[in-house]
Protein backbone atom coordinates (compact mmCIF):
# COMPACT_ATOMS: atom_id res chain seq x y z
CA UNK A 1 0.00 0.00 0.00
CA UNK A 2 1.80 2.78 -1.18
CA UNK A 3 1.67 6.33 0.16
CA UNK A 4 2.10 9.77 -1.57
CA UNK A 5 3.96 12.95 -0.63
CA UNK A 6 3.59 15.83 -2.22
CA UNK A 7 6.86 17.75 -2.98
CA UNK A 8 5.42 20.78 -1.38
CA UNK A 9 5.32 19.45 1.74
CA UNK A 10 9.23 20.19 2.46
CA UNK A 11 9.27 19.04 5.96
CA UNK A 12 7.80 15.76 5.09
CA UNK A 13 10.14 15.38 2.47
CA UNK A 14 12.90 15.89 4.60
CA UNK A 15 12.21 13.58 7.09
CA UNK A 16 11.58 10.64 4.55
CA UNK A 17 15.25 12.02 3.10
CA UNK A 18 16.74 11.77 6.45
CA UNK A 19 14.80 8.21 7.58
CA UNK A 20 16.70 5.78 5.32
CA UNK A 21 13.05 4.43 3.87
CA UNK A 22 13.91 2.11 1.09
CA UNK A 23 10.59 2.12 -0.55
CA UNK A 24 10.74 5.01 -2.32
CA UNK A 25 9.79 6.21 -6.17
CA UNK A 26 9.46 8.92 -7.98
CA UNK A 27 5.55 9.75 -8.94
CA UNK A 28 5.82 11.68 -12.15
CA UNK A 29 5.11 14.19 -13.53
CA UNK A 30 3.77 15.45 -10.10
CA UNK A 31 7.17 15.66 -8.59
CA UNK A 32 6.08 14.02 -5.59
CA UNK A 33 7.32 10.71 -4.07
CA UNK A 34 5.89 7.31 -3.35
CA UNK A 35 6.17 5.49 -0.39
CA UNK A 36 5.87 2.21 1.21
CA UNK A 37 3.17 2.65 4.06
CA UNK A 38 4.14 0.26 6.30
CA UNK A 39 7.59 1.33 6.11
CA UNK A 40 6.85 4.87 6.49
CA UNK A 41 4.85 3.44 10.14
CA UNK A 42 7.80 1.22 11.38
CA UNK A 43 10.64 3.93 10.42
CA UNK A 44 12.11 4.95 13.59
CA UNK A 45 12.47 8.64 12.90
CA UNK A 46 9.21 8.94 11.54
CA UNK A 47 8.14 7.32 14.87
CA UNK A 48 9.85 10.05 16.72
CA UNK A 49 8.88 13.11 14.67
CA UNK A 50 5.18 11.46 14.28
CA UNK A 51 4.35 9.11 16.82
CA UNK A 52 0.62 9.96 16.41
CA UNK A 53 -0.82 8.76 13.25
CA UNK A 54 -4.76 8.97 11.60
CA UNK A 55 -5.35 6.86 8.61
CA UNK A 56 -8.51 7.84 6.69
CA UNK A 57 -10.18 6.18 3.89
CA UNK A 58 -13.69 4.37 2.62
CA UNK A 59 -14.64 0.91 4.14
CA UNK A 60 -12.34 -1.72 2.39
CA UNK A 61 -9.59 0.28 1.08
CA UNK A 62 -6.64 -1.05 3.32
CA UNK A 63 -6.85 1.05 6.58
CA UNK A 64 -7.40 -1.98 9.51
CA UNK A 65 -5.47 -4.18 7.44
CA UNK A 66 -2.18 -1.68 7.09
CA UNK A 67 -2.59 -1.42 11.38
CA UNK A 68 -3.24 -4.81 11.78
CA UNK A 69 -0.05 -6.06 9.30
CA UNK A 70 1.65 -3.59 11.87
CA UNK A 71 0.85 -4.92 14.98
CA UNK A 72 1.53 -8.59 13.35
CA UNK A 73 5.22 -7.62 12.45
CA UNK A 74 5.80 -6.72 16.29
CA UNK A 75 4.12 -9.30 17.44
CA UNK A 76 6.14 -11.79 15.67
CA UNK A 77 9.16 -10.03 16.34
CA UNK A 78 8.45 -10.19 19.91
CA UNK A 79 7.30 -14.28 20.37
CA UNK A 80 10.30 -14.66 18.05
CA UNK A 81 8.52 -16.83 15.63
CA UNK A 82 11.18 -17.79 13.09
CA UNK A 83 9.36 -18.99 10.48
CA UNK A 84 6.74 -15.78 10.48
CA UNK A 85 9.78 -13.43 10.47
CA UNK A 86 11.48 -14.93 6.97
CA UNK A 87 7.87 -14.16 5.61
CA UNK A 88 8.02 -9.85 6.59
CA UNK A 89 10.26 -7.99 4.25
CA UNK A 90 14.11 -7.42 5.57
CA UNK A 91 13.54 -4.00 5.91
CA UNK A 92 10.70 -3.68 8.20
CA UNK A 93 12.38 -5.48 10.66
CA UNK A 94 14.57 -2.75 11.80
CA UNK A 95 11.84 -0.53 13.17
CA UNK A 96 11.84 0.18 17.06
CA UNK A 97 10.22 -3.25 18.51
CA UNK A 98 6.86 -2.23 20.67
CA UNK A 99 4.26 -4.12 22.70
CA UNK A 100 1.24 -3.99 20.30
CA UNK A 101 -2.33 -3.10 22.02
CA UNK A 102 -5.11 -3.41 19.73
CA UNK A 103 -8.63 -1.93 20.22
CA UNK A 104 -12.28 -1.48 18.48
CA UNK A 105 -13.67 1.91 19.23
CA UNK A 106 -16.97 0.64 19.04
CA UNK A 107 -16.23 -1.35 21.82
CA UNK A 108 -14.61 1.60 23.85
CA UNK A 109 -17.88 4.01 23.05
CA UNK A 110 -19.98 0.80 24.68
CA UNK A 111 -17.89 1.28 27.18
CA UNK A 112 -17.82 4.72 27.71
CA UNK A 113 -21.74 4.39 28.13
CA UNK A 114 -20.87 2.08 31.28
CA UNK A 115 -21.85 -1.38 29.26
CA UNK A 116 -18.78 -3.99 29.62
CA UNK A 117 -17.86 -4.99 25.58
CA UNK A 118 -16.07 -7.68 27.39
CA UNK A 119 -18.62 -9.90 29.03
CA UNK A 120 -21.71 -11.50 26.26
CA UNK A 121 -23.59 -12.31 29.53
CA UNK A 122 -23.17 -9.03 31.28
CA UNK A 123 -23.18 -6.94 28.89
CA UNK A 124 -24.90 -4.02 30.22
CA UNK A 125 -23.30 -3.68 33.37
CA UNK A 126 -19.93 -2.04 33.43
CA UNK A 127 -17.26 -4.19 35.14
CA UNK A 128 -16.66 -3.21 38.98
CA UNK A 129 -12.97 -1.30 37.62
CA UNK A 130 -14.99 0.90 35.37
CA UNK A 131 -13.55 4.05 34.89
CA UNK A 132 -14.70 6.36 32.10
CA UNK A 133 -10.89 6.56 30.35
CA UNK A 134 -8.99 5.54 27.59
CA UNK A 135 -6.79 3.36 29.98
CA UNK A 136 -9.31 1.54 32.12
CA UNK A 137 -10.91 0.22 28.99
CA UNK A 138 -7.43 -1.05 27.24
CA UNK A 139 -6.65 -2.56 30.81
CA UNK A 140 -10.17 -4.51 31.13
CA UNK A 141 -9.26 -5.33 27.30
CA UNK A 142 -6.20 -7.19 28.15
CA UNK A 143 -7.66 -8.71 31.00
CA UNK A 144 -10.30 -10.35 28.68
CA UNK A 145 -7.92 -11.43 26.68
CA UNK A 146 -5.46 -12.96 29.41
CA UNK A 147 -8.04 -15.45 30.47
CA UNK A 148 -9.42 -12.99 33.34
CA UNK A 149 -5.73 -12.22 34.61
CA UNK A 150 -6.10 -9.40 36.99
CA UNK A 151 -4.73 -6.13 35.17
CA UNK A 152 -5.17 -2.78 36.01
CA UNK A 153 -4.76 0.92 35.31
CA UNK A 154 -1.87 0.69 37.24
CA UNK A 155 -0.32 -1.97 35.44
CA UNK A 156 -0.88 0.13 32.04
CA UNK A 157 0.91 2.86 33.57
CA UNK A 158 3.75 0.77 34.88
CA UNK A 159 4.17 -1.63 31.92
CA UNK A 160 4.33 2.05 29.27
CA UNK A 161 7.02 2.89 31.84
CA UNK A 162 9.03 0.75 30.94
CA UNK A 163 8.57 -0.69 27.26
CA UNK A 164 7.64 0.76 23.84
CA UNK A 165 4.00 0.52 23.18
CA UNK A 166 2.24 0.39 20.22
CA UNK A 167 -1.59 1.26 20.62
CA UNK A 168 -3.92 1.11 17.27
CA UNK A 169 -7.79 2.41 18.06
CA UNK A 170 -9.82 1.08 15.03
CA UNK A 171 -13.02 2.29 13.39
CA UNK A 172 -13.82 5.40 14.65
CA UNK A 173 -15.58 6.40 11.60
CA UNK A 174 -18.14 2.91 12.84
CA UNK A 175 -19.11 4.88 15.96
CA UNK A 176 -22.55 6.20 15.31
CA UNK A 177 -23.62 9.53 16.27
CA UNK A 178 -22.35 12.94 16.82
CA UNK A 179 -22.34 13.64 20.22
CA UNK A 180 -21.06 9.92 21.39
CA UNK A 181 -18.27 10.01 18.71
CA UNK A 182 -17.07 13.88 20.19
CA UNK A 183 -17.16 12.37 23.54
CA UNK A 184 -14.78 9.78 22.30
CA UNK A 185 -12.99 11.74 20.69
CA UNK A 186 -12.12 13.79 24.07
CA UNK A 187 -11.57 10.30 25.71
CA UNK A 188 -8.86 9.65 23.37
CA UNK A 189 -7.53 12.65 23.42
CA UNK A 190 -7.15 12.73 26.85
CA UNK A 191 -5.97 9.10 27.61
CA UNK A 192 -3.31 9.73 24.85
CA UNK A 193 -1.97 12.67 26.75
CA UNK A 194 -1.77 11.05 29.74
CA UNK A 195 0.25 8.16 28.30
CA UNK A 196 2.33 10.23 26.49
CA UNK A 197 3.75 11.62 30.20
CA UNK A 198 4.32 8.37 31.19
CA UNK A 199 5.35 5.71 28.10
CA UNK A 200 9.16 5.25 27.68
CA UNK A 201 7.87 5.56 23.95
CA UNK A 202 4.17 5.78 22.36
CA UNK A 203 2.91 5.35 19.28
CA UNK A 204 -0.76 6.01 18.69
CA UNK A 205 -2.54 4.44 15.16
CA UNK A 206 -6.49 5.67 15.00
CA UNK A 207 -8.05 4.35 11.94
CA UNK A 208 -11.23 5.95 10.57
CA UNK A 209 -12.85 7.49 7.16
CA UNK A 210 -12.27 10.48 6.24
CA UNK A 211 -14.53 13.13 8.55
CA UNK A 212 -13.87 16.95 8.26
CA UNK A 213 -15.97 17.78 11.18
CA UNK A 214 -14.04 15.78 14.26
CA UNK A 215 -10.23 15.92 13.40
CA UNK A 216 -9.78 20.00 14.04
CA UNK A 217 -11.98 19.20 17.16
CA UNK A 218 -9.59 16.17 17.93
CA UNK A 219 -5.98 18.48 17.36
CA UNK A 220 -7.85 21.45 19.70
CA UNK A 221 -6.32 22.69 22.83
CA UNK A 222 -2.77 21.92 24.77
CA UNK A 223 -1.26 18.36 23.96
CA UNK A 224 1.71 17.09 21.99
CA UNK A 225 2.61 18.47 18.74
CA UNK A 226 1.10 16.99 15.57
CA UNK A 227 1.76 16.97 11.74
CA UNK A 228 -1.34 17.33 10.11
CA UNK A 229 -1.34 15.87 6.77
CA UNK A 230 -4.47 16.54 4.96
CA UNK A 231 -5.40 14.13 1.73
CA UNK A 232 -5.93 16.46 -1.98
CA UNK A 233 -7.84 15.29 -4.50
CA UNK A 234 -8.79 11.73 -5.85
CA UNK A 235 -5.96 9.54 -7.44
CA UNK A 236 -6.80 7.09 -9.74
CA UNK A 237 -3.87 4.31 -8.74
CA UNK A 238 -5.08 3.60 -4.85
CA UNK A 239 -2.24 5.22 -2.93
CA UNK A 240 -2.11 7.07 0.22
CA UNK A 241 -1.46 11.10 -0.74
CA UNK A 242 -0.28 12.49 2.35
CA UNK A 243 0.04 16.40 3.00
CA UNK A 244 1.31 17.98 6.23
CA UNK A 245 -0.61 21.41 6.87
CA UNK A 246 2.43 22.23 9.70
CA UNK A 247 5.37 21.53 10.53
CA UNK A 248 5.09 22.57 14.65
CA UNK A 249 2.27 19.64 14.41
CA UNK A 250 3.00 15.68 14.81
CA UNK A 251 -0.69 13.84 13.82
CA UNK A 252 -0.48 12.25 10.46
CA UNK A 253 -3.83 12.10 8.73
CA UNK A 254 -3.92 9.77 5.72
CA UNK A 255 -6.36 9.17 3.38
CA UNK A 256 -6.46 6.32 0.91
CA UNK A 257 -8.35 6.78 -3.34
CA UNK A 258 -9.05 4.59 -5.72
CA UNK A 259 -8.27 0.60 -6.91
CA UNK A 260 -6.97 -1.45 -4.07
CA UNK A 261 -3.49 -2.26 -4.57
CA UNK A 262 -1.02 -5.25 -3.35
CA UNK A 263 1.91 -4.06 -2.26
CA UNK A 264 2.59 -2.79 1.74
C-alpha cells in the first residue's frame, strides 16, 4: 500500500530524506514521491517526529489491514517466531520493537456508556474497575484477553514505563452519532496525553474514514505536537497522498483513493 507525498510538503520530504526508507519512487510528472506505508509506520524517525498517526479512507480500502499487518510484524518479532519473520520484508524489521495493544472503538464508546464490551452475559453492566478513560478500557481489554488475569490501570501505567507501546484504536468512523463520537474523541484525546507523560515511547494508530468535522476538534487545545497531513484530490492508482498542513504539528492524517493495490 503505497503512500504519496507531495513535494510541497518540504518538511515531510525531509524527514523521509533523512529516515533511510527504502521504498521510495518517484511519482511523475507530479514531482512528488511514493512510499511504502508500512515502512513509512515502522521507520524509527518517523516514529519520533510522528508518533501519532490517523489513517482515513472508505470501508475496504486497506486502513485496519495496514494497522493490523503492523501490529503482526511486532508481534512476531516479539514471540520470536522464526518462520513468520522470513515471511516480513528485511527491511521492516529494523523498526523500534513495541508491545502492540489493539482496540475497536466501538467497543470503547460501549464502554464509555458504562456497558462492559467484554462480558456477552453481562453486557450491560460495566465491570466493577470501570472508569470512564482511555486506559481503564485497554486494561479490562487485556484482561479479557489474558483469560481474566487481573490487570489494572496501574499496570498500564507501569508496563508504558518501561517498554515501547504500540496502541492502534480502530473504526472510529463505525461509531454512530455525533455527540457519542465527540465524547470519544475527548476520551482519546485525553488518555493519549496522559500516556504520552508516562510511556518510555508511544505510538498512537487511529483508523477511521475520512470526517472533516471531528479531526480540528480532535488536534484542539494543549497536547503534543502533531503533523497534520491533509489528503488532496482523488488519485486514480489507490495510494495514500499524504500532505502535512504544519510543521510545529505531529498527527499524520492519511487518506487512501481509488483501486486497491497489493503491495505494503
Amino acid at each position: 500500500m503505497p503512500v504519496y507525498v507531495d513535494p510541497r510538503q518540504e518538511h515531510l520530504f525531509r524527514l523521509i530524506s533523512a529516515s533511510g526508507i527504502t521504498d521510495i519512487r518517484p511519482d511523475y510528472p507530479s514531482g512528488g514521491l511514493t512510499v511504502g506505508a508500512a515502512e513509512l509506520l515502522l521507520n524509527p524517525l518517523v516514529q519520533l517526529v510522528a508518533p501519532q498517526v490517523v489513517l482515513e479512507g472508505a470501508p475496504g480500502q486497506g486502513k485496519s489491514t495496514l494497522a493490523q499487518f503492523i501490529c503482526q510484524v511486532h508481534r512476531i518479532r516479539l514471540l520470536g517466531e522464526s518462520e513468520l519473520t522470513r515471511r516480513i520484508p528485511p527491511h521492516l524489521l529494523n523498526s523500534p520493537l513495541r508491545l502492540p495493544i489493539k482496540a475497536d472503538l466501538r467497543d470503547f464508546a460501549e464502554w464509555l456508556d458504562q456497558k462492559n464490551p467484554f462480558s456477552p452475559s453481562d453486557h450491560r453492566h460495566p465491570p466493577a474497575n470501570w472508569a470512564p478513560t482511555l486506559e481503564a478500557f485497554l486494561a479490562a481489554g487485556l484482561s479479557y484477553q489474558s483469560g481474566g488475569a487481573r490487570f489494572g490501570v496501574e499496570d498500564l501505567h507501569a508496563l508504558s514505563s518501561v517498554s515501547a507501546l504500540l496502541i492502534v484504536l480502530d473504526g472510529l468512523d463505525e461509531v454512530p452519532g455525533v455527540e457519542r463520537r465527540g465524547d470519544l474523541i475527548r476520551a482519546i484525546k485525553a488518555g493519549v496525553l496522559r500516556l504520552h507523560e508516562l510511556a518510555a515511547s508511544l505510538q498512537v494508530i487511529i483508523t477511521s474514514s475520512f470526517d472533516i468535522f471531528y479531526w480540528p476538534r480532535l488536534m484542539l487545545g494543549n497536547g503534543p505536537p502533531v503533523v497534520h497531513a491533509r489528503p488532496t484530490l482523488p488519485t486514480s492508482n489507490g495510494r495514500l497522498e499524504v500532505r502535512c498542513a504544519g510543521e510545529e504539528r505531529r498527527w499524520i492524517c492519511s487518506r487512501r483513493y481509488g483501486a486497491n493495490t497489493s503491495s505494503a
